[in-house]
C-alpha atoms as a PDB file:
ATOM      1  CA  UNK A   1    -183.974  16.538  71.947  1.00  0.00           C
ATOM      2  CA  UNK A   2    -183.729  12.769  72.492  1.00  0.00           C
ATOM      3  CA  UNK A   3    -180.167  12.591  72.378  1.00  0.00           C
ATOM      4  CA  UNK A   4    -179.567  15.397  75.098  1.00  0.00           C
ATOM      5  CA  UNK A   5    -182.152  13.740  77.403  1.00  0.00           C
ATOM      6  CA  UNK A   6    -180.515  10.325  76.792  1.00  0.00           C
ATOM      7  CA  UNK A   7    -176.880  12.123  77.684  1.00  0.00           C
ATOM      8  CA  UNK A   8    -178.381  13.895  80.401  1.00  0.00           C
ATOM      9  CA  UNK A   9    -179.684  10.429  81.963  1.00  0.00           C
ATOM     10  CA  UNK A  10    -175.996   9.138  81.101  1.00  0.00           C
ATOM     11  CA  UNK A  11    -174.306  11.601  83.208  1.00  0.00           C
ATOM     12  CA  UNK A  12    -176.852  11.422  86.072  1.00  0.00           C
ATOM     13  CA  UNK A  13    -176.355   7.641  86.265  1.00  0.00           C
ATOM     14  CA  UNK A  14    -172.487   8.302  86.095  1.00  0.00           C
ATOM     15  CA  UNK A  15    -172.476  10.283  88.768  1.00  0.00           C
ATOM     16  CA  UNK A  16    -174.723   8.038  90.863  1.00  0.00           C
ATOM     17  CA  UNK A  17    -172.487   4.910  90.511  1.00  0.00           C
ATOM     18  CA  UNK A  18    -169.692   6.718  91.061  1.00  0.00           C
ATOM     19  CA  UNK A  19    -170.410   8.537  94.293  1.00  0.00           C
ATOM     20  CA  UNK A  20    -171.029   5.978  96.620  1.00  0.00           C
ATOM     21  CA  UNK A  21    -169.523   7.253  99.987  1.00  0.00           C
ATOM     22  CA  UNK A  22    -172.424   5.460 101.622  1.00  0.00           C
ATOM     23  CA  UNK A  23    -171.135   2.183 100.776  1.00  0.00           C
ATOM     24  CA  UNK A  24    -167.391   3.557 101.875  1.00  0.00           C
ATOM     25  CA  UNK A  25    -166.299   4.277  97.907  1.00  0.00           C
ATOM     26  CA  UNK A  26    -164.308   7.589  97.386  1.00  0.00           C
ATOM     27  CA  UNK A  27    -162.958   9.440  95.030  1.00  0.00           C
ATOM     28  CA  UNK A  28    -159.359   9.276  96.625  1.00  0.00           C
ATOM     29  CA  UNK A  29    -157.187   7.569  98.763  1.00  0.00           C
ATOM     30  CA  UNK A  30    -156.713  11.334 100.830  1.00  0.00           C
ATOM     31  CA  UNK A  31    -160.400  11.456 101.052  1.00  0.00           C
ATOM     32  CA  UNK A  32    -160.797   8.093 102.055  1.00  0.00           C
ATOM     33  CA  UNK A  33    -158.404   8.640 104.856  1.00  0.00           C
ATOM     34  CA  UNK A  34    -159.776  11.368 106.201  1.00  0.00           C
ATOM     35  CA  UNK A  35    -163.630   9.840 105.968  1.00  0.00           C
ATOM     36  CA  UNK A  36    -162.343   7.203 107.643  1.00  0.00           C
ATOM     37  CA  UNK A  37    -159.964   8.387 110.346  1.00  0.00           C
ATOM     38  CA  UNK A  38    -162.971  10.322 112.033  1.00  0.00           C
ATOM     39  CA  UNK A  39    -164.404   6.994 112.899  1.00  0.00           C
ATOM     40  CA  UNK A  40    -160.750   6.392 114.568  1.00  0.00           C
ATOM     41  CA  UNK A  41    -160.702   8.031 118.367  1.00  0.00           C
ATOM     42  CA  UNK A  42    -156.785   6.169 118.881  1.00  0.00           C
ATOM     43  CA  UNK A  43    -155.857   3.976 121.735  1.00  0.00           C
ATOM     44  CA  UNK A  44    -154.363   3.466 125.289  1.00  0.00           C
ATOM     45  CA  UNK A  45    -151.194   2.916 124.449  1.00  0.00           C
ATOM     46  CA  UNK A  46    -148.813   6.385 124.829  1.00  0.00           C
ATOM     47  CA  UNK A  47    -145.575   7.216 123.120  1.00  0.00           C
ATOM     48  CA  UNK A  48    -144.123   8.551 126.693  1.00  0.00           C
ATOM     49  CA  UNK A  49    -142.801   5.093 127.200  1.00  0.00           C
ATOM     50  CA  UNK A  50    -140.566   5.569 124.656  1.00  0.00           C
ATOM     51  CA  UNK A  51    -140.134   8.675 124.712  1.00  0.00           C
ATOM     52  CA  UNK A  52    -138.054   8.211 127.423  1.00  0.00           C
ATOM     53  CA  UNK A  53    -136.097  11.429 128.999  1.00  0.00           C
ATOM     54  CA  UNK A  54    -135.469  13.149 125.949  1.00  0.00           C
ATOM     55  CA  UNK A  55    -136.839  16.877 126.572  1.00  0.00           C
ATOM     56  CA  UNK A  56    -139.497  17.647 123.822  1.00  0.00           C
ATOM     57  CA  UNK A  57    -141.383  21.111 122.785  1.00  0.00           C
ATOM     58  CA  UNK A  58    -144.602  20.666 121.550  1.00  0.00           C
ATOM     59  CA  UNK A  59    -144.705  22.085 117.996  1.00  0.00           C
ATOM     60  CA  UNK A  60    -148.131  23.283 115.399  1.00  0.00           C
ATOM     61  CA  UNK A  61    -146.840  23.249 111.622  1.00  0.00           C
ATOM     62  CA  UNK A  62    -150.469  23.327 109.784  1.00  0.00           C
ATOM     63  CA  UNK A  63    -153.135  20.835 110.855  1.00  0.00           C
ATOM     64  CA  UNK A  64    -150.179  18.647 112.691  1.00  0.00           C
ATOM     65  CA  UNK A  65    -149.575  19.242 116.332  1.00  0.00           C
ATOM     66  CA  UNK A  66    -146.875  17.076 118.114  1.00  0.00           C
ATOM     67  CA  UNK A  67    -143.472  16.253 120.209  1.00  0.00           C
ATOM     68  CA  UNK A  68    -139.968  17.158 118.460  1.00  0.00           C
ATOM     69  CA  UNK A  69    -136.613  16.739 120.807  1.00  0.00           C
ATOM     70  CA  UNK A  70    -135.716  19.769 122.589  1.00  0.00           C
ATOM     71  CA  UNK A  71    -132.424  21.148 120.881  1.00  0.00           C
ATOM     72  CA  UNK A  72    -130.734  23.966 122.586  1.00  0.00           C
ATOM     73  CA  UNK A  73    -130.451  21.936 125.731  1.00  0.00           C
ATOM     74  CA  UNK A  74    -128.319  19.100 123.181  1.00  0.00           C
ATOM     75  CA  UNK A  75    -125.724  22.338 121.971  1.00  0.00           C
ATOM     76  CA  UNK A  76    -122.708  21.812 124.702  1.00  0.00           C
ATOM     77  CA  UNK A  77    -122.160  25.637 124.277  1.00  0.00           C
ATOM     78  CA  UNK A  78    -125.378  27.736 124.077  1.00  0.00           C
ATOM     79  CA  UNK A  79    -125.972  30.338 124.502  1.00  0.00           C
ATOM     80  CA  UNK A  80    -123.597  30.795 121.880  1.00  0.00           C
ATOM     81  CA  UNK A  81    -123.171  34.501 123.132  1.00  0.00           C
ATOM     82  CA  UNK A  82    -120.946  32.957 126.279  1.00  0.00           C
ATOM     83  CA  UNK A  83    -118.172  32.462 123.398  1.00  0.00           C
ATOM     84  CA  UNK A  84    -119.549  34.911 120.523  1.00  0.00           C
ATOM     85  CA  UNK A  85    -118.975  38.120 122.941  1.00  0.00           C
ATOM     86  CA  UNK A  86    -117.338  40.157 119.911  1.00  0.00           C
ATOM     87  CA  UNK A  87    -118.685  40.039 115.936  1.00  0.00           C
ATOM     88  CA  UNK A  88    -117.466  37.367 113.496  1.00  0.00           C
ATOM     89  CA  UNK A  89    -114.384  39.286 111.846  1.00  0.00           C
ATOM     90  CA  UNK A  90    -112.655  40.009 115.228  1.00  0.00           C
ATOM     91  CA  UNK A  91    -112.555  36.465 116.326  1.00  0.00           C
ATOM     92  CA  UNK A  92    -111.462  35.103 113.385  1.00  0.00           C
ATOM     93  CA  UNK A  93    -108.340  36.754 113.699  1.00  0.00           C
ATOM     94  CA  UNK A  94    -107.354  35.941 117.085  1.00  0.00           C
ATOM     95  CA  UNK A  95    -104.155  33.529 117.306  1.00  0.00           C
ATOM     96  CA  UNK A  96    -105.167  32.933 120.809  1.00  0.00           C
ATOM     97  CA  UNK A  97    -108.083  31.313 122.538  1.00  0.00           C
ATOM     98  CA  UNK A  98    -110.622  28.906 122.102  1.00  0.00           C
ATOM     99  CA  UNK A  99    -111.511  27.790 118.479  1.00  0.00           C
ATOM    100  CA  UNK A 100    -114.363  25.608 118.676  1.00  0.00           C
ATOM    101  CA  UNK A 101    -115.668  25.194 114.862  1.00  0.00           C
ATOM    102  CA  UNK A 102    -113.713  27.615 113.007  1.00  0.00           C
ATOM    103  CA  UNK A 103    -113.088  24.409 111.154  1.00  0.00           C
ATOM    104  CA  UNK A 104    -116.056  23.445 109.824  1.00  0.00           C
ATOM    105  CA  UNK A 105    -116.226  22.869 106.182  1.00  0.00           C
ATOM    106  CA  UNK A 106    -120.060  23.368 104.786  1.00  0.00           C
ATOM    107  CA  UNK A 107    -120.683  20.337 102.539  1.00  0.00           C
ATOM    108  CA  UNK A 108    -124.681  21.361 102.164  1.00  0.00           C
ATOM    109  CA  UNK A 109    -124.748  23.201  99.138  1.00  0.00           C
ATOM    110  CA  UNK A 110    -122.610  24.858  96.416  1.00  0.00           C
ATOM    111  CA  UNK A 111    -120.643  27.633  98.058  1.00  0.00           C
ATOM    112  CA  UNK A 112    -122.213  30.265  95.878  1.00  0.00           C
ATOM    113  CA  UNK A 113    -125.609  29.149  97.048  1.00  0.00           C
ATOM    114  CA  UNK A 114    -125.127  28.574 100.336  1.00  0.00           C
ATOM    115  CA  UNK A 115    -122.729  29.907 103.223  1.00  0.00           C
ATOM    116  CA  UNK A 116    -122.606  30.459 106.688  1.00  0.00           C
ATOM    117  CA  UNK A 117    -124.630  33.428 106.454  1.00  0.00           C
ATOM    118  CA  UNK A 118    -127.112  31.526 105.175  1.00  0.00           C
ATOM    119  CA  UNK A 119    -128.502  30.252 108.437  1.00  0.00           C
ATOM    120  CA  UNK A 120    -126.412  31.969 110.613  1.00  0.00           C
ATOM    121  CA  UNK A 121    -126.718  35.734 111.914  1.00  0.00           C
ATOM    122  CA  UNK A 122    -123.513  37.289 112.780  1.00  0.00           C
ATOM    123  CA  UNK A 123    -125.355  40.019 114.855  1.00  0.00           C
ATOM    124  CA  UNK A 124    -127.786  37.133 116.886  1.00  0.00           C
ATOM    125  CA  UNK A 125    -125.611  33.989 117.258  1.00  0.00           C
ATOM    126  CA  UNK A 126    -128.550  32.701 119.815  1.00  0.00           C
ATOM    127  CA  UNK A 127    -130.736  32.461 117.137  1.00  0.00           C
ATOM    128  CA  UNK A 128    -130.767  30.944 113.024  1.00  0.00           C
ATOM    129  CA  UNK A 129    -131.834  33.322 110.321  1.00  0.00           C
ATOM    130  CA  UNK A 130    -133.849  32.637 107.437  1.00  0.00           C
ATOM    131  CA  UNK A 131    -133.065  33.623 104.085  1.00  0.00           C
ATOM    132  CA  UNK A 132    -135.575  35.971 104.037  1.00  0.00           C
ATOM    133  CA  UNK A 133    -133.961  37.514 107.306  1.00  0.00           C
ATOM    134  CA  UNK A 134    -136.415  36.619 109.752  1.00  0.00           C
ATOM    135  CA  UNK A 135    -134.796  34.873 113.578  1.00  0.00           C
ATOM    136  CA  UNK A 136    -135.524  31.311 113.881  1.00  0.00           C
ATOM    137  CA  UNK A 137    -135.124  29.561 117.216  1.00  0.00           C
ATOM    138  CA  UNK A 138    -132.748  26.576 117.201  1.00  0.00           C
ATOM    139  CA  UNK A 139    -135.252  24.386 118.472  1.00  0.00           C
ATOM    140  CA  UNK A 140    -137.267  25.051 115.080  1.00  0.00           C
ATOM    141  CA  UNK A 141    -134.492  24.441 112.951  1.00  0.00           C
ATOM    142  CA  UNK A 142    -136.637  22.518 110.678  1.00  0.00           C
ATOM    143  CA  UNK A 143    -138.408  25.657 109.205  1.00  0.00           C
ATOM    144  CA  UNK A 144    -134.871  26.218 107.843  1.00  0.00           C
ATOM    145  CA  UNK A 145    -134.655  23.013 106.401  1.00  0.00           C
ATOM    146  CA  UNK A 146    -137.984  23.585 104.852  1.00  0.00           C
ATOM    147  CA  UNK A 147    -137.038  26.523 102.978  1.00  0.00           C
ATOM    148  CA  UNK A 148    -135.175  24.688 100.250  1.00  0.00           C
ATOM    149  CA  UNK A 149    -136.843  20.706 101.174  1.00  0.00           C
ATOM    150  CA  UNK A 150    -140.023  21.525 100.916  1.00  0.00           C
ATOM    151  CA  UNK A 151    -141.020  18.106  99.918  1.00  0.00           C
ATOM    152  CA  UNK A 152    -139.076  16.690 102.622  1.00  0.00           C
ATOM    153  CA  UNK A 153    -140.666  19.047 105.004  1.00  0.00           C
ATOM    154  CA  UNK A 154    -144.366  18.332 103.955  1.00  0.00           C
ATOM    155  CA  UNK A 155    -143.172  14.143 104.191  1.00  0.00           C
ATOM    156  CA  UNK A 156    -141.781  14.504 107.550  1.00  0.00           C
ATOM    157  CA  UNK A 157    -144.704  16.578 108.707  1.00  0.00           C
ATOM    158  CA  UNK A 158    -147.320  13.581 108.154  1.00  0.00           C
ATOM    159  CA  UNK A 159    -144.659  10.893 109.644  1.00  0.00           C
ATOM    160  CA  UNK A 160    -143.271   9.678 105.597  1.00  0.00           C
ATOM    161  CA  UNK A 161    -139.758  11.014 106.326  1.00  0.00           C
ATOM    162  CA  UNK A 162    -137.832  10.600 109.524  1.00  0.00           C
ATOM    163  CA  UNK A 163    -138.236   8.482 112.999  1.00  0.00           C
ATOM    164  CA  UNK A 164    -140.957   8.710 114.973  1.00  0.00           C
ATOM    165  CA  UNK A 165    -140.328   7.667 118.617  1.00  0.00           C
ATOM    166  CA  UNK A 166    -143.060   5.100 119.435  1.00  0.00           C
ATOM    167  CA  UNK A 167    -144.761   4.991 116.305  1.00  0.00           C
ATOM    168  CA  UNK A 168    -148.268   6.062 115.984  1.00  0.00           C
ATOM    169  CA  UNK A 169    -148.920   6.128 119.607  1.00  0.00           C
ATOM    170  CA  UNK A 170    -150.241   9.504 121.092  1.00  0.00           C
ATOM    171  CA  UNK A 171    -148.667  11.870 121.935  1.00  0.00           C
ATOM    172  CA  UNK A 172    -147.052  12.090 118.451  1.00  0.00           C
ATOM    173  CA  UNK A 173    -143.467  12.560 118.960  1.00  0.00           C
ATOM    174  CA  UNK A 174    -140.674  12.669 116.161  1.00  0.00           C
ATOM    175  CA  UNK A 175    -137.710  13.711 115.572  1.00  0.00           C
ATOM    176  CA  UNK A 176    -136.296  16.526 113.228  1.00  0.00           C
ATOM    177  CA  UNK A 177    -134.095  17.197 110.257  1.00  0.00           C
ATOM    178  CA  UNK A 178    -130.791  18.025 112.817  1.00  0.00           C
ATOM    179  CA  UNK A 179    -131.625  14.561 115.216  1.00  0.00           C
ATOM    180  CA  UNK A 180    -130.428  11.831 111.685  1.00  0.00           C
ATOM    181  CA  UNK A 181    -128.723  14.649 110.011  1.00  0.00           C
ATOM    182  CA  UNK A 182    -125.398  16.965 110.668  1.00  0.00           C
ATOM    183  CA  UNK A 183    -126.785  20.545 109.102  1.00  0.00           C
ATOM    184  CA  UNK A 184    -122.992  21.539 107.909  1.00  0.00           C
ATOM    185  CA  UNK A 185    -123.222  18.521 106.036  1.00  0.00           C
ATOM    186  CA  UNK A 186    -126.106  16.612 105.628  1.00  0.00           C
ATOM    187  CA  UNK A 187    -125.474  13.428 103.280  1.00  0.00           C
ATOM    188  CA  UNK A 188    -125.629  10.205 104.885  1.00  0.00           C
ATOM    189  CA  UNK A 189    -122.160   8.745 105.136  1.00  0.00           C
ATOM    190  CA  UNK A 190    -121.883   5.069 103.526  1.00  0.00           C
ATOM    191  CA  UNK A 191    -121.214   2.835 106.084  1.00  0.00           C
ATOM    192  CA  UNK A 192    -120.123  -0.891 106.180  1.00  0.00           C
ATOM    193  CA  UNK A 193    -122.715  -3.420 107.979  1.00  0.00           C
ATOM    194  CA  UNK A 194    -122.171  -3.731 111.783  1.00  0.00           C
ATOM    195  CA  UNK A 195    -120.775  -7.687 110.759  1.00  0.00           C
ATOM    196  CA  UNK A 196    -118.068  -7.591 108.343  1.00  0.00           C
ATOM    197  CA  UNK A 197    -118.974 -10.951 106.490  1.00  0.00           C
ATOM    198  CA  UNK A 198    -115.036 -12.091 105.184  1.00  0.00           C
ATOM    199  CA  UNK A 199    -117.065 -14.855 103.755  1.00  0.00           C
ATOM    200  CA  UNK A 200    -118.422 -13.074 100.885  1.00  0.00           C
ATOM    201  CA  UNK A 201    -115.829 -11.037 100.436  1.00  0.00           C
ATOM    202  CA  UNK A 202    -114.056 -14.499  99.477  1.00  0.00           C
ATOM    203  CA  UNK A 203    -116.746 -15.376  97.278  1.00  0.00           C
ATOM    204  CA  UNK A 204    -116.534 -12.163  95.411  1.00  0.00           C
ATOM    205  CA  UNK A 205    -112.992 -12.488  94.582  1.00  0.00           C
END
């Protein structure tokens, strides 16, 4: 009987020191965050400055509203249906006329994973398709990106992963997946720094 009442006082005093959100302890950083960032009402200074006069749609993924570049306006040739008049297998075929990206080569994925077909429809070329079928507008490409980078996705949605144009300041604005990366082929090319240093290449040797 002693010992259980001497346990019992244990674990009350436990859980006495350790929940202290009065004197601003928490159990998490996520927690402490969001305790804290509803003292935060933001400031006067506004991302339109730098947003500059890049068209933006306003986009709601979750609990995180804000700016992402307009895309269909940055496609020289959409609607693609001004071109794609006829389906896929007919135009292929044709020696004559316009070939605009018959020769793309898809370096996204391995081939038996992932082909054209994947995010294009053959029977909507205005629109993407998702792999479960459903039409995705090209200026929410992203939610086709998120299908297989989900991690990515979740990064990019809190403003860990990719650029956001003028920081922190309200409106949020940011850029997508398709704005730092080509979608056919998505790996960053290696590049050499913008001042070739001969200097060290002479000390390597």
């Amino acid at each position: 009987m002693i010992k259980s009442k001497i346990l019992y006082v244990a674990v009350l005093l436990f859980c006495l020191c350790a929940c202290k959100h009065e004197k601003g302890e928490y159990h998490s950083l996520r927690e402490k965050i969001e305790a804290e960032g509803k003292k935060y009402h933001g400031t006067d200074i506004s991302s339109e400055a730098y947003i500059g006069d890049i068209e933006t749609v306003v986009i709601t993924e979750g609990d995180d509203t804000f700016l992402i570049p307009e895309r269909k306006g940055q496609i020289k040739s959409y609607a693609c249906t001004e071109c794609h008049s006829k389906p896929l297998a007919g135009m292929q075929h044709t020696i004559t006329g316009q070939r605009a990206h018959w020769d793309i080569t898809l370096g996204h994925a391995d081939e038996n994973a992932m082909n054209c077909a994947t995010c294009h429809n053959g029977n909507d070329m205005d629109n993407l398709n998702s792999l479960t079928g459903n039409t995705v507008d090209f200026n929410t490409s992203y939610r086709l990106c998120s299908q297989c980078h989900a991690p990515q996705f979740e990064d990019w949605k809190g403003g860990a992963h990719g650029k956001n144009i003028g920081g922190w300041a309200r409106p949020r604005a940011a850029m997508t997946c398709v704005n730092c990366h080509d979608p056919h082929r998505p790996g960053i090319p290696s590049k050499w720094p913008v001042r070739f240093n001969t200097q060290k290449v002479r000390e390597r040797e």
